[in-house]
PDB file of N, CA and C in Angstrom:
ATOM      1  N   UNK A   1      96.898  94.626 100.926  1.00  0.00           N
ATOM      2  CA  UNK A   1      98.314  94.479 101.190  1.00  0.00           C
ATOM      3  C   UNK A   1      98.472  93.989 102.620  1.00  0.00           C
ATOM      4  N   UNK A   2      99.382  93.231 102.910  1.00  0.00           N
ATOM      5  CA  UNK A   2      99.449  92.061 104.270  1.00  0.00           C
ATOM      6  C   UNK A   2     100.583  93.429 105.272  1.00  0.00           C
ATOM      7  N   UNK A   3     100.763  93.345 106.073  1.00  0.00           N
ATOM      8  CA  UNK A   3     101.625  94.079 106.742  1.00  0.00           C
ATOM      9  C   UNK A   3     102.503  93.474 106.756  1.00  0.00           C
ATOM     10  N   UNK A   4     103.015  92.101 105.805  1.00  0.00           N
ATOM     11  CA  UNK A   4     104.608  91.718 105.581  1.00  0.00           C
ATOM     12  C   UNK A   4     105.068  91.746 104.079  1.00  0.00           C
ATOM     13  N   UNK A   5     104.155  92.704 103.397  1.00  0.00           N
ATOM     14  CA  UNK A   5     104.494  93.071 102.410  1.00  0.00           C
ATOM     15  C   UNK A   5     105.729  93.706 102.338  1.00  0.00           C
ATOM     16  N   UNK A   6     106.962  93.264 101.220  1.00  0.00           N
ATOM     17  CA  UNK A   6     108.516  94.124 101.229  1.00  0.00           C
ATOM     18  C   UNK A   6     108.193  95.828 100.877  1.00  0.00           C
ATOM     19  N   UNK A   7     108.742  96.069 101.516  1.00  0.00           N
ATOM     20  CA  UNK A   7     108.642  97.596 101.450  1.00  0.00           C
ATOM     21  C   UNK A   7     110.797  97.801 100.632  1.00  0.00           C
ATOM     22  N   UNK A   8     110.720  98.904  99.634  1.00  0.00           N
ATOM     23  CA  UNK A   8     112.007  99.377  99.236  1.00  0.00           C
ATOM     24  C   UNK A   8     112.429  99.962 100.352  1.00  0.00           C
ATOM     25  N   UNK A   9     113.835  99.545 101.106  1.00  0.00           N
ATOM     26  CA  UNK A   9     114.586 100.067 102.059  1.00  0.00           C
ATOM     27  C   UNK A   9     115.679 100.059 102.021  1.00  0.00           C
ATOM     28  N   UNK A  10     116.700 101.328 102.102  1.00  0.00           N
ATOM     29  CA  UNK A  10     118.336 100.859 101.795  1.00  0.00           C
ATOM     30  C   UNK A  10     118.464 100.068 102.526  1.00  0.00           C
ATOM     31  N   UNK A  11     119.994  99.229 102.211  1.00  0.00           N
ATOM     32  CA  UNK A  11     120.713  98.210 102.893  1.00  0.00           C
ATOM     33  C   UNK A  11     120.731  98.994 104.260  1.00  0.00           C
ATOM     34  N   UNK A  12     121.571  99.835 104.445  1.00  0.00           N
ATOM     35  CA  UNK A  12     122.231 100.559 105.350  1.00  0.00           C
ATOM     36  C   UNK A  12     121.226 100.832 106.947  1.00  0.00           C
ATOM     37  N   UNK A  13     119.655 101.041 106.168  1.00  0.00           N
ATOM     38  CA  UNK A  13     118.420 101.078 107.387  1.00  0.00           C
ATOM     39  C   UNK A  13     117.728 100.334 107.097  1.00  0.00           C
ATOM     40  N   UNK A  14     118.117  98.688 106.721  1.00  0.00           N
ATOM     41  CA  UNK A  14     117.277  97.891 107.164  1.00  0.00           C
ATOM     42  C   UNK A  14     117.035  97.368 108.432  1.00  0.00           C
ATOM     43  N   UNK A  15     118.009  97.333 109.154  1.00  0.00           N
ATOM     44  CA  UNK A  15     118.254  97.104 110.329  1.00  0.00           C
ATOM     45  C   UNK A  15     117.037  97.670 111.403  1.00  0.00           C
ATOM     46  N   UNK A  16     117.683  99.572 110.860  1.00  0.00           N
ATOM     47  CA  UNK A  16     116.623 100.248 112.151  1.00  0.00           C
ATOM     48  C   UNK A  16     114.823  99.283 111.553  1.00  0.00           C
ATOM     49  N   UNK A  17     114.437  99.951 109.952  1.00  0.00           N
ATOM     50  CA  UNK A  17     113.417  99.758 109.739  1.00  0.00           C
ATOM     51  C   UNK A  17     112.516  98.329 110.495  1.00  0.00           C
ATOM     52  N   UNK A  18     113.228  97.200 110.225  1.00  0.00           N
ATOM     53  CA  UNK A  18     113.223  95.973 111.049  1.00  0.00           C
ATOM     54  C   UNK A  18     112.910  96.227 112.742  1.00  0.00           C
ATOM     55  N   UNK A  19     113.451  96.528 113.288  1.00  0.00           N
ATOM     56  CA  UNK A  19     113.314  97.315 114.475  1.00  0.00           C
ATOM     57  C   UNK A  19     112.296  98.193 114.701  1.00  0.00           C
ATOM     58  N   UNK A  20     112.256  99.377 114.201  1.00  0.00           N
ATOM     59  CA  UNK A  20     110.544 100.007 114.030  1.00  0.00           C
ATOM     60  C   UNK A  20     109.807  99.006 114.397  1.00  0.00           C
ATOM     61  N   UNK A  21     109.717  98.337 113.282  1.00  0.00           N
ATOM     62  CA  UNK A  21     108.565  97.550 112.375  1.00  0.00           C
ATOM     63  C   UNK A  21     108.044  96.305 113.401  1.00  0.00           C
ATOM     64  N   UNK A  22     108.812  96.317 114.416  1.00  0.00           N
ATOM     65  CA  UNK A  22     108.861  94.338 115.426  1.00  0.00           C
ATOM     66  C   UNK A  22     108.033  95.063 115.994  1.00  0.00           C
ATOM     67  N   UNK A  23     107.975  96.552 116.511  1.00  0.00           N
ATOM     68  CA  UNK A  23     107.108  97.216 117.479  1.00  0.00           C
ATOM     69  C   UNK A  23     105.760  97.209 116.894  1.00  0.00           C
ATOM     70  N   UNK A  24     105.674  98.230 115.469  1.00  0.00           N
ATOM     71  CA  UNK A  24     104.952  98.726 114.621  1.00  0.00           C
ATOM     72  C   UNK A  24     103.942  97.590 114.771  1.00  0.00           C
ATOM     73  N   UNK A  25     104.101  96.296 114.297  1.00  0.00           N
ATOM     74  CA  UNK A  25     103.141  95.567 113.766  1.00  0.00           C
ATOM     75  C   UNK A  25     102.498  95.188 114.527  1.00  0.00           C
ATOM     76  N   UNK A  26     103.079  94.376 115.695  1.00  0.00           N
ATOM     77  CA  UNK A  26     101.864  94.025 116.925  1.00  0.00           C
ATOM     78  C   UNK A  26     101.269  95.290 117.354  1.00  0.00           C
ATOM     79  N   UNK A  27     101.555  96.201 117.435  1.00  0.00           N
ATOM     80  CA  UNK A  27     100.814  97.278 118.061  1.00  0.00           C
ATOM     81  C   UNK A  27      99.652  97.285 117.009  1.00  0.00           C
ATOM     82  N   UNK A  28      99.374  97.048 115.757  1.00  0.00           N
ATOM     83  CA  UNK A  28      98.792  97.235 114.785  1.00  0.00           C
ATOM     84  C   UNK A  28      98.101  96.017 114.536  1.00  0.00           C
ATOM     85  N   UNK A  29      98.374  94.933 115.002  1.00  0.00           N
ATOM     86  CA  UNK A  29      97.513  93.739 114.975  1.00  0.00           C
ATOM     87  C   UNK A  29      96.417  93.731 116.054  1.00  0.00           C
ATOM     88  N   UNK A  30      97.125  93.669 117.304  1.00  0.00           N
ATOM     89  CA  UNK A  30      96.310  93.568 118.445  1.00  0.00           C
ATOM     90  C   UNK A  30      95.697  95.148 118.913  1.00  0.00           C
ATOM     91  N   UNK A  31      95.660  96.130 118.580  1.00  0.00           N
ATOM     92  CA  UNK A  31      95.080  97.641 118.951  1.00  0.00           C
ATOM     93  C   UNK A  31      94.227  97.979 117.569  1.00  0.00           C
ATOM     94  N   UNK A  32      94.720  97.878 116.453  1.00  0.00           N
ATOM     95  CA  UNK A  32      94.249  98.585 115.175  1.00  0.00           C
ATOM     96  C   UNK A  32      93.802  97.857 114.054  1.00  0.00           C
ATOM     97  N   UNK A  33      95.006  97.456 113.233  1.00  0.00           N
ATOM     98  CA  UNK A  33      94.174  96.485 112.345  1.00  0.00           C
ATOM     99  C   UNK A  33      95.123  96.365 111.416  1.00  0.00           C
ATOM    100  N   UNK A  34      94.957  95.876 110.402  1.00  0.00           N
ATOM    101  CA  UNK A  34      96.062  95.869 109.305  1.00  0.00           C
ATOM    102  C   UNK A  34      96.270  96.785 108.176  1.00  0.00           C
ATOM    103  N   UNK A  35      95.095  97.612 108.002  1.00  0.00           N
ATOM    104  CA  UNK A  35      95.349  98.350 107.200  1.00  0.00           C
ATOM    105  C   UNK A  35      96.269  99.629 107.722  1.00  0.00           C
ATOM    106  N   UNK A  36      96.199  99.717 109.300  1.00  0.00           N
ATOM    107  CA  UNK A  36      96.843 100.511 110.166  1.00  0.00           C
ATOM    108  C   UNK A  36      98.527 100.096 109.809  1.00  0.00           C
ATOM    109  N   UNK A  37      99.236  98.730 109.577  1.00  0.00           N
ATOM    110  CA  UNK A  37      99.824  97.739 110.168  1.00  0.00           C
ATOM    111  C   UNK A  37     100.258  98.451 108.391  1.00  0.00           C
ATOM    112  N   UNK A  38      99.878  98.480 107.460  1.00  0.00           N
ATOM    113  CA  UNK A  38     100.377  98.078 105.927  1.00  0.00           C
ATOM    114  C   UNK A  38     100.530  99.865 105.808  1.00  0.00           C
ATOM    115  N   UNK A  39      99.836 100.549 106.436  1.00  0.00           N
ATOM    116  CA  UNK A  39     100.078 102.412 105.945  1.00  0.00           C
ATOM    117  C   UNK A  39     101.633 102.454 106.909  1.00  0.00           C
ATOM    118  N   UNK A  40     101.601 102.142 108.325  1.00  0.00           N
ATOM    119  CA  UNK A  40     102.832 102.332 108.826  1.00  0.00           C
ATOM    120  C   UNK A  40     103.984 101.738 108.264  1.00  0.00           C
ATOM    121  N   UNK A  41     104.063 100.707 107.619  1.00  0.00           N
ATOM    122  CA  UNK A  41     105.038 100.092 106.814  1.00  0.00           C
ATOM    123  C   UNK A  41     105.391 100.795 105.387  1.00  0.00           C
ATOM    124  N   UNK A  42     104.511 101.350 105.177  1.00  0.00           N
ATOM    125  CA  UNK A  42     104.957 102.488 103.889  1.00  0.00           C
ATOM    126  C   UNK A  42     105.239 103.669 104.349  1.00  0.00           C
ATOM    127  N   UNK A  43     104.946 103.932 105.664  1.00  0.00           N
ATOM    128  CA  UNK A  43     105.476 104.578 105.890  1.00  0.00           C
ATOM    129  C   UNK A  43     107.228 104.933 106.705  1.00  0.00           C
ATOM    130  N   UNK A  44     107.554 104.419 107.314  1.00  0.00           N
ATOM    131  CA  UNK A  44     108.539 104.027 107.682  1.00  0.00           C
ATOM    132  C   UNK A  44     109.808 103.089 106.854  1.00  0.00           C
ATOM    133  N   UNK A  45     109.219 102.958 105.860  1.00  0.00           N
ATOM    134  CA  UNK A  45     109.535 102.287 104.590  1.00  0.00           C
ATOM    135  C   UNK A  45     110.070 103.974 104.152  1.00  0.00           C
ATOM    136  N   UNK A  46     109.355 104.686 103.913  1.00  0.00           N
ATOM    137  CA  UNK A  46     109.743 106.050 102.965  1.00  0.00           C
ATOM    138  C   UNK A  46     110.413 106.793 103.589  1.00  0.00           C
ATOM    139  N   UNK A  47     110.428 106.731 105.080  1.00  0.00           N
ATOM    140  CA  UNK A  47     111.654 107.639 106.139  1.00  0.00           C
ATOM    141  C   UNK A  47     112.995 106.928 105.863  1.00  0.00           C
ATOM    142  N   UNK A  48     112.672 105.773 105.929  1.00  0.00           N
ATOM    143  CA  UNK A  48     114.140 104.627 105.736  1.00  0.00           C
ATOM    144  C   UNK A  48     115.264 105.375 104.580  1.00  0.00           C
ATOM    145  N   UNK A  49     113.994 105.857 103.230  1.00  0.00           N
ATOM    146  CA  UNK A  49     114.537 106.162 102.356  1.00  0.00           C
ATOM    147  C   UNK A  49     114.929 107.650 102.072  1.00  0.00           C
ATOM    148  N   UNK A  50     114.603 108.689 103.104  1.00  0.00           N
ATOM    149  CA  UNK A  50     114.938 109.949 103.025  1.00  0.00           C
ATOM    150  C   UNK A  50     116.786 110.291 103.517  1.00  0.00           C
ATOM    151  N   UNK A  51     117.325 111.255 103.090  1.00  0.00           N
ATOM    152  CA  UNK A  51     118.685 111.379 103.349  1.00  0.00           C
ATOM    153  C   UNK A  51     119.057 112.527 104.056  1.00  0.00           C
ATOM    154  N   UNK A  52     119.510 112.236 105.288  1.00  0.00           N
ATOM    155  CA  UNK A  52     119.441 111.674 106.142  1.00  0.00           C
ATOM    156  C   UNK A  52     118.350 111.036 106.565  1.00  0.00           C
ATOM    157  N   UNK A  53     118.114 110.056 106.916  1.00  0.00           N
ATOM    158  CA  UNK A  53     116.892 109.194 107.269  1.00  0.00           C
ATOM    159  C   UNK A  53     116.843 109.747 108.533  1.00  0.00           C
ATOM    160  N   UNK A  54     116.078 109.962 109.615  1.00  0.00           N
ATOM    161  CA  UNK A  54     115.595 110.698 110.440  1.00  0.00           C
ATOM    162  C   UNK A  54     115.570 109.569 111.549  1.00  0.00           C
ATOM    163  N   UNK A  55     115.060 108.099 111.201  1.00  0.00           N
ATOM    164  CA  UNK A  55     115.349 107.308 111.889  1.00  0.00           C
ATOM    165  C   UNK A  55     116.399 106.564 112.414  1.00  0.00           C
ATOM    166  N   UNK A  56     117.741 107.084 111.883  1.00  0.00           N
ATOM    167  CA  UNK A  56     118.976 106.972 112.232  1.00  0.00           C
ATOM    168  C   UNK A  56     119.136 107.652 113.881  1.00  0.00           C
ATOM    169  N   UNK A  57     118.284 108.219 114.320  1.00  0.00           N
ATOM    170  CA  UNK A  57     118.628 109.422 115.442  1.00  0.00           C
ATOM    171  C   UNK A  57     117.588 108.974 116.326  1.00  0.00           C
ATOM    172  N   UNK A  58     117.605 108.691 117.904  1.00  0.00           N
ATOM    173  CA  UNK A  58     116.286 108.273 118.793  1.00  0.00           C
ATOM    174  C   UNK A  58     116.347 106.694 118.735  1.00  0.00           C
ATOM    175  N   UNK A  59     115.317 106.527 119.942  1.00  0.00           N
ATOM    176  CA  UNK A  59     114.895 105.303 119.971  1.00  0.00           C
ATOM    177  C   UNK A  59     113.683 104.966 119.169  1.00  0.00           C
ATOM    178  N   UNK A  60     113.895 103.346 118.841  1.00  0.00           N
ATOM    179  CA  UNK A  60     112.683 102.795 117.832  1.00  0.00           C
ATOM    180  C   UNK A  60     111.734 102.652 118.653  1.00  0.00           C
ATOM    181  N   UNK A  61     111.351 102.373 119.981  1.00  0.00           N
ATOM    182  CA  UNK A  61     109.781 102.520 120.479  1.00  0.00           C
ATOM    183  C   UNK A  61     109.574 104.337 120.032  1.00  0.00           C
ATOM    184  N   UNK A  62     110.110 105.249 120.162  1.00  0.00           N
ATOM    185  CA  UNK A  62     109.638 106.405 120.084  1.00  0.00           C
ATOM    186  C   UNK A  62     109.318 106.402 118.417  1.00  0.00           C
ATOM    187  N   UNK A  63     110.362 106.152 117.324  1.00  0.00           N
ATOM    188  CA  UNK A  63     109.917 106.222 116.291  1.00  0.00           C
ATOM    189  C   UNK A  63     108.993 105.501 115.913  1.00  0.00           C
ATOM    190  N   UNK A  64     108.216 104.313 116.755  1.00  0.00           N
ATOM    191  CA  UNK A  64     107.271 103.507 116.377  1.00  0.00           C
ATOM    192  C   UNK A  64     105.875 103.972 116.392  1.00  0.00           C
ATOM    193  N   UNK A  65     106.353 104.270 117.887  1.00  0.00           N
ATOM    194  CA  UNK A  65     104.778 105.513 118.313  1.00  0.00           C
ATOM    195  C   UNK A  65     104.655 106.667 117.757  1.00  0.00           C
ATOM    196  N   UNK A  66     106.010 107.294 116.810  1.00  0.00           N
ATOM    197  CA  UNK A  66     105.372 108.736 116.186  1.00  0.00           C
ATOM    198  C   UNK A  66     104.752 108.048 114.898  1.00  0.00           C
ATOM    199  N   UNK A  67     105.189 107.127 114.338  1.00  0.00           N
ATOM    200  CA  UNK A  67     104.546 106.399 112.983  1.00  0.00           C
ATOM    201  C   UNK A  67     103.018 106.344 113.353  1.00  0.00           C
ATOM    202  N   UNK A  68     103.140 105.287 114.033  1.00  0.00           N
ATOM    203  CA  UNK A  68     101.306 105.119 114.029  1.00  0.00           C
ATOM    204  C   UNK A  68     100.708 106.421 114.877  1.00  0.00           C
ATOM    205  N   UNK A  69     101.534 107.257 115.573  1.00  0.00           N
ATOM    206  CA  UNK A  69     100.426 108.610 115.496  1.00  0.00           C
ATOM    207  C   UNK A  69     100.439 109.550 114.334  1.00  0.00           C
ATOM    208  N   UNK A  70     101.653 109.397 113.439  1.00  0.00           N
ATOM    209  CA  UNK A  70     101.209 110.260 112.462  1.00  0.00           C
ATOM    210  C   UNK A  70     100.104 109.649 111.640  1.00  0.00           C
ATOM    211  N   UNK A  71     100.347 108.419 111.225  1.00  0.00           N
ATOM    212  CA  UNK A  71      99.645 107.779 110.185  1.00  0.00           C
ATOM    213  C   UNK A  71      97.578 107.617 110.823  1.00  0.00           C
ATOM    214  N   UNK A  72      97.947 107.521 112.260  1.00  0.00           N
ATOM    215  CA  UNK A  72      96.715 108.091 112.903  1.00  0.00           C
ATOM    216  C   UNK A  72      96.201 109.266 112.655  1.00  0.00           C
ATOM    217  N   UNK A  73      96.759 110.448 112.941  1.00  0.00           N
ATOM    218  CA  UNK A  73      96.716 111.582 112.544  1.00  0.00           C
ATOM    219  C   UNK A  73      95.577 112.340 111.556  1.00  0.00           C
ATOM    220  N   UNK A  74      96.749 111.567 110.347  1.00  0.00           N
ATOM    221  CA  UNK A  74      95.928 111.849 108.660  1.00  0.00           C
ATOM    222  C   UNK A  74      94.929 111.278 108.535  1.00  0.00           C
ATOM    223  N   UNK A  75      94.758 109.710 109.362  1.00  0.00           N
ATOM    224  CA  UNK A  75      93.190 109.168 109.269  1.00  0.00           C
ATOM    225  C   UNK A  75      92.334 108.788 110.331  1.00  0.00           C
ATOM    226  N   UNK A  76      92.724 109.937 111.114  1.00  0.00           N
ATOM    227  CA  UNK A  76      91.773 110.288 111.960  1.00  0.00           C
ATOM    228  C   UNK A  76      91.361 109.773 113.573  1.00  0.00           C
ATOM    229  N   UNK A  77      92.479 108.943 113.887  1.00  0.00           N
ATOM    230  CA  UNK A  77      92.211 107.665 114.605  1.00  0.00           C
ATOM    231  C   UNK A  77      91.768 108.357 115.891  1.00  0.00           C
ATOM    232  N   UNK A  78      92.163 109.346 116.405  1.00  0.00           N
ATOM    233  CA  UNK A  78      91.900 110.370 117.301  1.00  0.00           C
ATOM    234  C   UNK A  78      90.362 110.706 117.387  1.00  0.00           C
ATOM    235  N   UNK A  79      89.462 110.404 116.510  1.00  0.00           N
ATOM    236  CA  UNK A  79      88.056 111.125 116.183  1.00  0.00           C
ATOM    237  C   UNK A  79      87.430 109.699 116.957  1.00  0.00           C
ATOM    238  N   UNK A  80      86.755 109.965 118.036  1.00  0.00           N
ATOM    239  CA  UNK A  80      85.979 109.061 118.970  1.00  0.00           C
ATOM    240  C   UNK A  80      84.761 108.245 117.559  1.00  0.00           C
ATOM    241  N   UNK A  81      84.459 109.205 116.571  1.00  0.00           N
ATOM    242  CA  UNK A  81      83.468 109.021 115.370  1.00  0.00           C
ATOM    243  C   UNK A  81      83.750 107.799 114.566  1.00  0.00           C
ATOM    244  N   UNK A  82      85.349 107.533 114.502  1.00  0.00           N
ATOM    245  CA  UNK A  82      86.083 107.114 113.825  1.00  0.00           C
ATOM    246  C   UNK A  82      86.382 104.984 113.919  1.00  0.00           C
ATOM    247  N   UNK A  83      86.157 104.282 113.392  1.00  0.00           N
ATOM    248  CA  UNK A  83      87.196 103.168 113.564  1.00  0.00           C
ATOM    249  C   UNK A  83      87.952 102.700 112.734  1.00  0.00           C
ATOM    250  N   UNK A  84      89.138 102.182 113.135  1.00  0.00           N
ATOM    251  CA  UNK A  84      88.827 102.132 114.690  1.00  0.00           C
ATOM    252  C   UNK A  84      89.462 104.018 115.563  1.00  0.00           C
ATOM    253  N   UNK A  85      89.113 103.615 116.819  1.00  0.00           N
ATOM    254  CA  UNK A  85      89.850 104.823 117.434  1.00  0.00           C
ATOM    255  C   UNK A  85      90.742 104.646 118.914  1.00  0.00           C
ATOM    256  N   UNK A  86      91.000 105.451 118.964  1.00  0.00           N
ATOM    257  CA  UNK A  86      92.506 104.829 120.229  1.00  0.00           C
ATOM    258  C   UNK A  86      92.582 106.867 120.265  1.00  0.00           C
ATOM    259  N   UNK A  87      92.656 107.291 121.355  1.00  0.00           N
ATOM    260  CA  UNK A  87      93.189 108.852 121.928  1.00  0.00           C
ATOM    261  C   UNK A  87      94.391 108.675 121.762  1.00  0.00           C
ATOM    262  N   UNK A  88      95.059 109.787 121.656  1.00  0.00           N
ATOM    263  CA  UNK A  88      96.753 110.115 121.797  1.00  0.00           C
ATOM    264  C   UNK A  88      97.229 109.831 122.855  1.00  0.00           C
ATOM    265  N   UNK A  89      96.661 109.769 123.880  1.00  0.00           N
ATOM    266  CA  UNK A  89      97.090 109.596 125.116  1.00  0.00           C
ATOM    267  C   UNK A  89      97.402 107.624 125.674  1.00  0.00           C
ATOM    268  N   UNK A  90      95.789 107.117 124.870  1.00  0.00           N
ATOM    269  CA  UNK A  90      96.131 105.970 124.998  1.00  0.00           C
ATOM    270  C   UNK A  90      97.165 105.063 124.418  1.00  0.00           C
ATOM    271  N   UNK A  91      97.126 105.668 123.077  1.00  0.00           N
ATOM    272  CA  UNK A  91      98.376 105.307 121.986  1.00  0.00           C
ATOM    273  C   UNK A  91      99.428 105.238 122.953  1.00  0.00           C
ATOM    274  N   UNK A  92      99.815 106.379 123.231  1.00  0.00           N
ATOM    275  CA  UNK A  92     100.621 106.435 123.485  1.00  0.00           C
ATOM    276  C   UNK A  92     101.190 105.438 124.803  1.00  0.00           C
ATOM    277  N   UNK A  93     100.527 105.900 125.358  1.00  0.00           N
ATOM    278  CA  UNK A  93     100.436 104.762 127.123  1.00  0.00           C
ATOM    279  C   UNK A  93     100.502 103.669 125.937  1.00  0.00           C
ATOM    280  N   UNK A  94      99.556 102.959 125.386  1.00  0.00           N
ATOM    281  CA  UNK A  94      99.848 101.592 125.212  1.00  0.00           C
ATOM    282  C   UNK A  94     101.436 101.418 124.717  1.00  0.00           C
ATOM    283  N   UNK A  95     102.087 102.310 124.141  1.00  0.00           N
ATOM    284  CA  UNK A  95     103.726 102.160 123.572  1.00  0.00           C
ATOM    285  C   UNK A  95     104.497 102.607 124.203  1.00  0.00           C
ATOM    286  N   UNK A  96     104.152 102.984 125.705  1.00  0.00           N
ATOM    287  CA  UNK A  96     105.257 103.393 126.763  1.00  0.00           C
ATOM    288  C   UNK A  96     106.076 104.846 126.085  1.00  0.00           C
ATOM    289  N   UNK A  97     105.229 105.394 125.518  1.00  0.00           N
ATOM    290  CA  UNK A  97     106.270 106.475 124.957  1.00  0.00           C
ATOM    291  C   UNK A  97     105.255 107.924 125.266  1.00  0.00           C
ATOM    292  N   UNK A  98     105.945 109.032 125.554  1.00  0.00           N
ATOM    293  CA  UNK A  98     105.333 110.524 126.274  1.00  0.00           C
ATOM    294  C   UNK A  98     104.595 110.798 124.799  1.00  0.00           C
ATOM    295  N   UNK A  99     103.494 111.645 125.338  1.00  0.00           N
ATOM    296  CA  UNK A  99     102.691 112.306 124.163  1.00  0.00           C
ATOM    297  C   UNK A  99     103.697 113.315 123.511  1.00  0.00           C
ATOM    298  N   UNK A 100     104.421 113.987 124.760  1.00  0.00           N
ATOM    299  CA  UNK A 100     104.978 114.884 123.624  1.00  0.00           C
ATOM    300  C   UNK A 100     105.796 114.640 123.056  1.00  0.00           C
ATOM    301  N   UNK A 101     106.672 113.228 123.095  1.00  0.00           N
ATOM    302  CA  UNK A 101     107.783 113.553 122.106  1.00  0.00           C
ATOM    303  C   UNK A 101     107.044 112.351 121.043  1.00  0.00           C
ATOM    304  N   UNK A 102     106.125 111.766 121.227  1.00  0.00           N
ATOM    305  CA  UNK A 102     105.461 110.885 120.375  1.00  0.00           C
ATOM    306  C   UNK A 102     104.538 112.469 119.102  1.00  0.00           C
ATOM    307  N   UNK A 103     104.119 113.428 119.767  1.00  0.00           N
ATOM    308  CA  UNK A 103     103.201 114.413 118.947  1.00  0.00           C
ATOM    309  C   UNK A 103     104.579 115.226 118.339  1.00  0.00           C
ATOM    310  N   UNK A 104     105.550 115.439 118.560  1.00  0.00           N
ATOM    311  CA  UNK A 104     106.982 115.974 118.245  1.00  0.00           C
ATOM    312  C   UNK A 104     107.118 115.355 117.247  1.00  0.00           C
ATOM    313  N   UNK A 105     107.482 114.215 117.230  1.00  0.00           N
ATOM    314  CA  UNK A 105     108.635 113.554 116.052  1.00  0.00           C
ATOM    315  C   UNK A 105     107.042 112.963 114.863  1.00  0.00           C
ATOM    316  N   UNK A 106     106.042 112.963 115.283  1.00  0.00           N
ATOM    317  CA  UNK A 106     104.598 112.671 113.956  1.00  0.00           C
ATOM    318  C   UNK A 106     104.696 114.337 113.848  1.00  0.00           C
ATOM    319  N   UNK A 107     104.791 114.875 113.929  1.00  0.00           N
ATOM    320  CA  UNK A 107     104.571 116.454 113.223  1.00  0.00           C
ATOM    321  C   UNK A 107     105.970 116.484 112.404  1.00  0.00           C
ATOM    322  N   UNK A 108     107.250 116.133 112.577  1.00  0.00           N
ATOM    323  CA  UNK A 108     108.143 116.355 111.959  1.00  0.00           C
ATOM    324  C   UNK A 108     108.122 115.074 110.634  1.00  0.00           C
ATOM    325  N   UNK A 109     107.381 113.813 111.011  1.00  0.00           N
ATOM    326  CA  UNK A 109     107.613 112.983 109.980  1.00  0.00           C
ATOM    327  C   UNK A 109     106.327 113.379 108.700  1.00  0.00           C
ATOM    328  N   UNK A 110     105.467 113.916 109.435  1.00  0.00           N
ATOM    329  CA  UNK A 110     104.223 114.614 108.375  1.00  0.00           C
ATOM    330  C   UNK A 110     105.102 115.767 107.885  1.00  0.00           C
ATOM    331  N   UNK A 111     105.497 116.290 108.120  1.00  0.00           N
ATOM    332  CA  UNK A 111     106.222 117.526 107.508  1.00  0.00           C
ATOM    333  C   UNK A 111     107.468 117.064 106.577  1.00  0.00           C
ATOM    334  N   UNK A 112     108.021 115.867 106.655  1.00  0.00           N
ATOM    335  CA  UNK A 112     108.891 115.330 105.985  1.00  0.00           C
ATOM    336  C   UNK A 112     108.316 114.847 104.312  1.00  0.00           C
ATOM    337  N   UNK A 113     107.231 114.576 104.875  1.00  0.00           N
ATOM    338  CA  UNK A 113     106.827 113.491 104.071  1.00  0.00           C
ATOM    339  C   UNK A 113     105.585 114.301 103.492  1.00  0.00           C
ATOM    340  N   UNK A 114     105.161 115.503 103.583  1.00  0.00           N
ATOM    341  CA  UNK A 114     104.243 116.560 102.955  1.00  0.00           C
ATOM    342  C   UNK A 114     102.852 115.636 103.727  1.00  0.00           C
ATOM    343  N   UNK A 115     102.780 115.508 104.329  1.00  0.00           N
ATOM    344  CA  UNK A 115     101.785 114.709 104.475  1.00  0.00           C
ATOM    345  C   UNK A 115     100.329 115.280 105.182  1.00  0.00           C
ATOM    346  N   UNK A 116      99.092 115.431 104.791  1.00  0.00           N
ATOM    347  CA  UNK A 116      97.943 116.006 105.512  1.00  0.00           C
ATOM    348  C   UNK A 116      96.862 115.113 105.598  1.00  0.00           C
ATOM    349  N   UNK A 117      95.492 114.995 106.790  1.00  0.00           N
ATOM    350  CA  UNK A 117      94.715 114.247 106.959  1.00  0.00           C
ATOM    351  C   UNK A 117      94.078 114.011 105.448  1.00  0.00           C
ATOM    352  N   UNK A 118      93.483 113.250 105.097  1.00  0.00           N
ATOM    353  CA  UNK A 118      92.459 112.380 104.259  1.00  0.00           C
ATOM    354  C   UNK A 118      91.546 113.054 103.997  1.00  0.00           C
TER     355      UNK A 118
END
């Protein structure tokens, strides 16, 4: 799956999702990869679709960086063992956004979304 694969998104948050997503993907081309680039798009794709959508609230660099740290998270990207790998800290620095409210809002979107590592 390409990371411009259509993802189902109401009318109403296509907008934000679009927004996420301008961040989402280069961060995911040039740091990670595409399979990184196609999980965050389903994912943020499926917040779009929760009610209240969660991404209605905050800024999209912050919701960009909790995406790819949650979706990091579950597969591990954190594990030096791992590729690819990127620390929380660097993630984060590379998206200008604080660990903690980047480790804040990926614990609340894993919890949204039932979600546990691989």
């Amino acid at each position: 799956m390409s990371p411009m694969t259509q993802e189902a998104v109401p009318q109403k948050m296509q907008e934000r999702f679009e927004e996420v997503m301008a961040i989402v993907d280069p961060f995911c081309r040039d740091s990670l990869n595409d399979e990184y680039a196609a999980l965050c798009r389903r994912m943020t794709a499926a917040l779009s679709r929760k009610r209240p959508s969660p991404l209605s609230g905050g800024t999209a660099r912050v919701w960009a960086c909790a995406v790819v740290y949650a979706v990091g998270r579950v597969n591990f990207l954190f594990d030096k063992n791992q590729k690819p790998h990127l620390s929380a800290a660097d993630l984060c620095g590379l998206m200008g956004v604080s660990q903690a409210s980047a480790s804040a809002k990926s614990g609340r979107i894993l919890d949204l979304l039932d979600s546990i590592p691989l």
